[in-house]
Protein backbone atom coordinates (compact mmCIF):
# COMPACT_ATOMS: atom_id res chain seq x y z
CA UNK A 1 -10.86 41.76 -8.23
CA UNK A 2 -9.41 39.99 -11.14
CA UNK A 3 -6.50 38.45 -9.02
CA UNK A 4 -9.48 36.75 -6.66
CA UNK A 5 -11.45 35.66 -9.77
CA UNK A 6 -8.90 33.94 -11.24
CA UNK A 7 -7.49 32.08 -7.80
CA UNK A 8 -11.71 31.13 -7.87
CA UNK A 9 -11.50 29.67 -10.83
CA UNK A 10 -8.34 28.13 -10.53
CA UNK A 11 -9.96 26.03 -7.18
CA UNK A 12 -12.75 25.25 -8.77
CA UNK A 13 -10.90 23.69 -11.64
CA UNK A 14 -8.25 21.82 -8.96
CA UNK A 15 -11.66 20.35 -7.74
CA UNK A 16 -13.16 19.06 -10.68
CA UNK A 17 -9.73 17.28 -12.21
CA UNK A 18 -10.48 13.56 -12.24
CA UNK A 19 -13.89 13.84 -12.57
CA UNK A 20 -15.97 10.96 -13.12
CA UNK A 21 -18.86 10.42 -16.00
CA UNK A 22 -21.86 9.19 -13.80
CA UNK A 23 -22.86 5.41 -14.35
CA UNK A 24 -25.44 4.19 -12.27
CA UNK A 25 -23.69 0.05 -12.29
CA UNK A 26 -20.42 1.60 -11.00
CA UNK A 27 -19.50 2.51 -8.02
CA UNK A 28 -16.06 4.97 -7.60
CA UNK A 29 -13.61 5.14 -4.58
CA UNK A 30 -10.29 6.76 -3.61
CA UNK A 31 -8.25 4.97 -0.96
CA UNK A 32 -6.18 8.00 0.87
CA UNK A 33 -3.71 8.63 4.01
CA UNK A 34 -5.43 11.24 5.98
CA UNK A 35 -5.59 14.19 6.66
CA UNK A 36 -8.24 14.81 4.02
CA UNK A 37 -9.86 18.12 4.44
CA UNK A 38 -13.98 19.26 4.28
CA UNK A 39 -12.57 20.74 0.74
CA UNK A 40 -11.12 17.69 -0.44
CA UNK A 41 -13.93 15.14 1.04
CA UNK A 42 -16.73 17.52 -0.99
CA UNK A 43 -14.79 17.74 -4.34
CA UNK A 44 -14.33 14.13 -4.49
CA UNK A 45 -18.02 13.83 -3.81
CA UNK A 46 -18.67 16.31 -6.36
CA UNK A 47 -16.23 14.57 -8.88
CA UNK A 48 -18.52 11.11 -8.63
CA UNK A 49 -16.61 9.21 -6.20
CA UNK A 50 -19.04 7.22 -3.54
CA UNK A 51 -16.53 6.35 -1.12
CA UNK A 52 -13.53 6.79 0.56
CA UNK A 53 -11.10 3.98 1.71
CA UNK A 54 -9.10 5.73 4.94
CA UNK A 55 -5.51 4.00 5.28
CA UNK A 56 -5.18 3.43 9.10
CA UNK A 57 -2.28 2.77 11.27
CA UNK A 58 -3.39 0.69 14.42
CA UNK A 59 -0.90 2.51 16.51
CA UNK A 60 -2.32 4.47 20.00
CA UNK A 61 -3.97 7.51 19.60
CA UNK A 62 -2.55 7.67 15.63
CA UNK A 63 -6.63 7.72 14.98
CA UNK A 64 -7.35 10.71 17.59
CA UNK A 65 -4.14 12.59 15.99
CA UNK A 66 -4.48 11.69 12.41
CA UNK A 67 -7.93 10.14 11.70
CA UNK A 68 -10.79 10.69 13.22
CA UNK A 69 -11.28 14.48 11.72
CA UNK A 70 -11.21 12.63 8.13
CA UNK A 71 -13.56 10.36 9.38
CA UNK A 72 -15.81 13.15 10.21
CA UNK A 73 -14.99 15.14 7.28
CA UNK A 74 -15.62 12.22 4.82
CA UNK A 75 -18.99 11.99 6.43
CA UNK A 76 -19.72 15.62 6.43
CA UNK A 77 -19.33 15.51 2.53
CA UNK A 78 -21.76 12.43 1.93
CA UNK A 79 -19.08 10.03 1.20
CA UNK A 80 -19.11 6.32 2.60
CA UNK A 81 -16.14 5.56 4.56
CA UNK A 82 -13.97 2.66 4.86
CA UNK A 83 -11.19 1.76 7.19
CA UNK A 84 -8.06 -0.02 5.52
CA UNK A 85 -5.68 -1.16 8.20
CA UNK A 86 -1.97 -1.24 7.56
CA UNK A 87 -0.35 -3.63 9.84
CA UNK A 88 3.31 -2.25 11.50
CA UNK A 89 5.57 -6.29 10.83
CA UNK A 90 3.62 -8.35 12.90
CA UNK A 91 4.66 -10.54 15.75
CA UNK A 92 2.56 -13.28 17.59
CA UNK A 93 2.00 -11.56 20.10
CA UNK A 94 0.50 -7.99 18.95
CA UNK A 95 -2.18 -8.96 16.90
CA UNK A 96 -4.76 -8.63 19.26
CA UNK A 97 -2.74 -5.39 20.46
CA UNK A 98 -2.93 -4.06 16.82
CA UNK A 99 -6.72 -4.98 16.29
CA UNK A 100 -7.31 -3.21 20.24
CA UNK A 101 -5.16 -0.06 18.73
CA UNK A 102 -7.36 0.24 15.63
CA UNK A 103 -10.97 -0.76 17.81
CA UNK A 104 -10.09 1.87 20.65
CA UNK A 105 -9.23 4.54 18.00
CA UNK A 106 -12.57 4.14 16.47
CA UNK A 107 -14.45 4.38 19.79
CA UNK A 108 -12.46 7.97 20.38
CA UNK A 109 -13.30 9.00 17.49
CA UNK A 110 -17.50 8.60 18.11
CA UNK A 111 -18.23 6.80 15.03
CA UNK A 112 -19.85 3.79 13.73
CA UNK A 113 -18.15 0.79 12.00
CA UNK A 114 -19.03 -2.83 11.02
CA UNK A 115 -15.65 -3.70 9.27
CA UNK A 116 -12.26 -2.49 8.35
CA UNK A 117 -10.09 -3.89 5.46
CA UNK A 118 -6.94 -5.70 6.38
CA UNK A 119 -3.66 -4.85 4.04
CA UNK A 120 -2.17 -8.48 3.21
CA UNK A 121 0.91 -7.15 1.46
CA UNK A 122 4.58 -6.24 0.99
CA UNK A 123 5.66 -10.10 2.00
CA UNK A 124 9.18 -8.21 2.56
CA UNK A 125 7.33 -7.14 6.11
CA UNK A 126 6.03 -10.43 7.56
CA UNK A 127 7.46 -13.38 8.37
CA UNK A 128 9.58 -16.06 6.60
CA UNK A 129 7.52 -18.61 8.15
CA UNK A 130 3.99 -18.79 6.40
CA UNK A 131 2.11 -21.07 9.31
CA UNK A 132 3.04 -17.94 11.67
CA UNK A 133 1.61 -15.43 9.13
CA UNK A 134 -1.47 -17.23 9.01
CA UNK A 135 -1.85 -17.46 12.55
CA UNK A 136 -1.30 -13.75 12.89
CA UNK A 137 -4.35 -13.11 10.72
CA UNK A 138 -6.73 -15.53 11.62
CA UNK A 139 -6.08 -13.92 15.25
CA UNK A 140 -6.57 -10.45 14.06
CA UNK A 141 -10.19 -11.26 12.27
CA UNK A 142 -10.76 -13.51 15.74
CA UNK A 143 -10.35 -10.48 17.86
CA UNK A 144 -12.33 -8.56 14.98
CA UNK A 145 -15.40 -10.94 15.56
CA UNK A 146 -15.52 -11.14 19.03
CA UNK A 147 -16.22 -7.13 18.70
CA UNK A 148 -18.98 -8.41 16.32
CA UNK A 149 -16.83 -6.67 13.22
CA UNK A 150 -16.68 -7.76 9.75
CA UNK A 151 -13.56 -8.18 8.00
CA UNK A 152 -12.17 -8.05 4.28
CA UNK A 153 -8.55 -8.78 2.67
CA UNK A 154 -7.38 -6.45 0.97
CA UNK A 155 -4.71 -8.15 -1.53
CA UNK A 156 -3.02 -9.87 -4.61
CA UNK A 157 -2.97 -13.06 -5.43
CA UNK A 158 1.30 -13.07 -5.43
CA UNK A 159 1.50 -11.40 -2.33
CA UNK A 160 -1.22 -13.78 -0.68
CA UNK A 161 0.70 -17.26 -1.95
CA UNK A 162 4.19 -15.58 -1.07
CA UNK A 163 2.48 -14.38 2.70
CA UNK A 164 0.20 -17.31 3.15
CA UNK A 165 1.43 -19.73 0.96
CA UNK A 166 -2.59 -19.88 -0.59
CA UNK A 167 -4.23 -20.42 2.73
CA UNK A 168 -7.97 -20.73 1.93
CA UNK A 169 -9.26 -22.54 5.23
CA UNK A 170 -11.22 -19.88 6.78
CA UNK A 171 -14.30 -20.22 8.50
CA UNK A 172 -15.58 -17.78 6.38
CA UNK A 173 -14.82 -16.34 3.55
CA UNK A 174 -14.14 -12.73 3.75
CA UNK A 175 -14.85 -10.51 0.84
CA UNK A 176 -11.48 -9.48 -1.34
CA UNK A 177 -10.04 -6.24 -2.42
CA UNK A 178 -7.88 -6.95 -4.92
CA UNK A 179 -5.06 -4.52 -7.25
CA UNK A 180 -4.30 -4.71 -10.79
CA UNK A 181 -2.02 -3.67 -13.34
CA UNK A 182 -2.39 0.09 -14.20
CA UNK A 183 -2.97 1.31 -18.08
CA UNK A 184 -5.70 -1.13 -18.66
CA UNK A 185 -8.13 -0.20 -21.08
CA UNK A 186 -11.57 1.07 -19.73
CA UNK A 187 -13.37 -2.55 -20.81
CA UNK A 188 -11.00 -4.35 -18.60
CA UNK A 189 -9.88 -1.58 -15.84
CA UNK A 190 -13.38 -0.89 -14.97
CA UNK A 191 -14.44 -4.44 -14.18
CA UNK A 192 -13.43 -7.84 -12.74
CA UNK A 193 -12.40 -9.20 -16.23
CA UNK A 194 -8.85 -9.56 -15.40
CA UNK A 195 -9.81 -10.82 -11.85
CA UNK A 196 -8.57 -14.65 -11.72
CA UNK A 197 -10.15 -16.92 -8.70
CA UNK A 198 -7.09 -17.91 -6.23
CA UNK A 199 -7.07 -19.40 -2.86
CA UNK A 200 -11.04 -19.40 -1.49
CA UNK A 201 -11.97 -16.36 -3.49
CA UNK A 202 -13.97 -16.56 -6.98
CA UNK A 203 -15.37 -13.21 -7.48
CA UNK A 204 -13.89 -10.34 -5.76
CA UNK A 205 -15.46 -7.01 -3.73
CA UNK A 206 -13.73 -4.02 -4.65
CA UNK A 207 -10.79 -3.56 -7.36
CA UNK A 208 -7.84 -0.80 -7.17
CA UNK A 209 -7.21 0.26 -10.49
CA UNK A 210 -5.12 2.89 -10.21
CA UNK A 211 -2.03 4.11 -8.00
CA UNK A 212 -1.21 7.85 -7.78
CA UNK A 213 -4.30 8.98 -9.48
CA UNK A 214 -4.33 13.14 -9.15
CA UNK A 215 -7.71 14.71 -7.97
CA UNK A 216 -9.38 17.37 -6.48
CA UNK A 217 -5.21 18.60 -5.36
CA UNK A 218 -4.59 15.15 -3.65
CA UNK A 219 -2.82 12.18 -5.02
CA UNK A 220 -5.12 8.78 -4.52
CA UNK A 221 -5.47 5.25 -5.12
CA UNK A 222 -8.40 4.67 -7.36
CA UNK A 223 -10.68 1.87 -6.90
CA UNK A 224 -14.18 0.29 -8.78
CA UNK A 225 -16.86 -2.24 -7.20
CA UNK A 226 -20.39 -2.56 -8.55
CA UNK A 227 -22.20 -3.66 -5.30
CA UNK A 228 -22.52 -1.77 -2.54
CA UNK A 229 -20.10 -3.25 0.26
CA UNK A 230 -22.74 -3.33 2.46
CA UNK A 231 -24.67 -5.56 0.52
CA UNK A 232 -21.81 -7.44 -0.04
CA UNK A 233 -20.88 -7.91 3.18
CA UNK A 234 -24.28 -9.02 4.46
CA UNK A 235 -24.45 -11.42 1.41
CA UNK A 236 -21.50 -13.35 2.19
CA UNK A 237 -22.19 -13.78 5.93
CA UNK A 238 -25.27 -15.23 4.53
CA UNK A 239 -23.55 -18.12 2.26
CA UNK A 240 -21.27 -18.75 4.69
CA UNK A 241 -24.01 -18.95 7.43
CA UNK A 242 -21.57 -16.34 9.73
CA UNK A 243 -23.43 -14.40 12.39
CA UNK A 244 -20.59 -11.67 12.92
CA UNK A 245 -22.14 -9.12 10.58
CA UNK A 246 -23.60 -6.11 12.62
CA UNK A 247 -23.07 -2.55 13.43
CA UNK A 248 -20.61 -1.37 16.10
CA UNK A 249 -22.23 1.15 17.87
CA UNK A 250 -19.44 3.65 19.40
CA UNK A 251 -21.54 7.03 19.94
């Protein structure tokens, strides 16, 4: 009896490391590789965090094998959910075969998305050639579009200029995600104070502000915004006069 009283406590403590105070202006996230468990989804609920950023690899049937249960789970627990798309190198000509991975995945999985996040990093894995780059991801958040799906960038202003050369020539705008240096102090790691405008953005969406953060037994990336993405989303579309927003319905 002791032995199970003390594993009891011992999981409830695991859940409740990394807890957050509450603060109605802030909004927390993790960003996480699945799987993530009904457990995991509900303690990081239960430790403040809104929303859950689910790193995706538009690969066929890597979302049946490795995504859509965290999907569900995430859901189960009350957390929002967010896909963040991790591009394999690209090449011309898979972009729209990468986007198609990543949309069919989503319809086998029975779930409903407006947008995904597209990683713009590691410059090491694109091209040398920065026209070609561009063309890649302008054809990604084409085919994204054309499946009336929003799109945001997730990246940093070094790795944009070194991938893109500071392409800012979109037809419109999509919201940023952006990462900072880690051992901030609160003032400046829970804001956009160290956020500097770059290419076409001036104020960004979302902010990582931590890598390898523990919680709740799993090891995250940590992440503030203050509006909630959907708002932000629509808000944008409606400056840049873009019709694309809507829902995706796949049930």
């Amino acid at each position: 009896m002791q032995y199970i009283l003390a594993v009891l406590i011992l999981g409830s403590t695991a859940c409740f490391v990394g807890t957050i105070a509450a603060d109605p202006k802030v909004f927390y996230a993790v960003d996480v590789a699945p799987p993530l468990s009904v457990f995991d989804a509900r303690c990081l609920n239960i430790s403040g965090y809104s929303t859950v950023f689910l790193r995706v690899y538009p690969k066929y049937d890597w979302l049946e094998r490795f995504g859509c249960e965290s999907i569900w789970n995430a859901e189960k627990a009350g957390l929002g959910v967010e896909i963040f798309m991790l591009l394999y190198p690209p090449t011309l000509q898979d972009s729209q075969q990468q986007f198609n991975a990543l949309y069919d995945g989503l319809k086998r999985c029975k779930t409903s998305f407006s947008r995904f996040w597209l990683a713009v990093t590691s410059p090491s894995t694109w091209y040398f050639d920065i026209h070609r780059n561009i063309a890649f991801i302008e054809q990604v958040i084409a085919q994204a579009r054309n499946h009336q799906m929003d799109v945001g960038i997730y990246t940093t202003e070094r790795e944009w200029y070194k991938i893109t050369g500071g392409f800012r020539f979109f037809l419109s705008t999509p919201p940023i995600w952006y990462w900072s240096n880690c051992c901030q102090p609160d003032e400046i790691a829970i804001s956009f104070k160290d956020f500097r405008p770059f290419a076409a953005w001036k104020t960004p969406a979302v902010k990582q502000l931590r890598k390898a953060f523990p919680v709740c037994g799993l090891i995250v990336n940590r992440d503030v915004y203050f509006t909630p993405i959907n708002r932000t989303f629509a808000e944008l579309a409606q400056q840049n006069n873009a019709s694309f927003v809507g829902v995706t319905n796949f049930l």
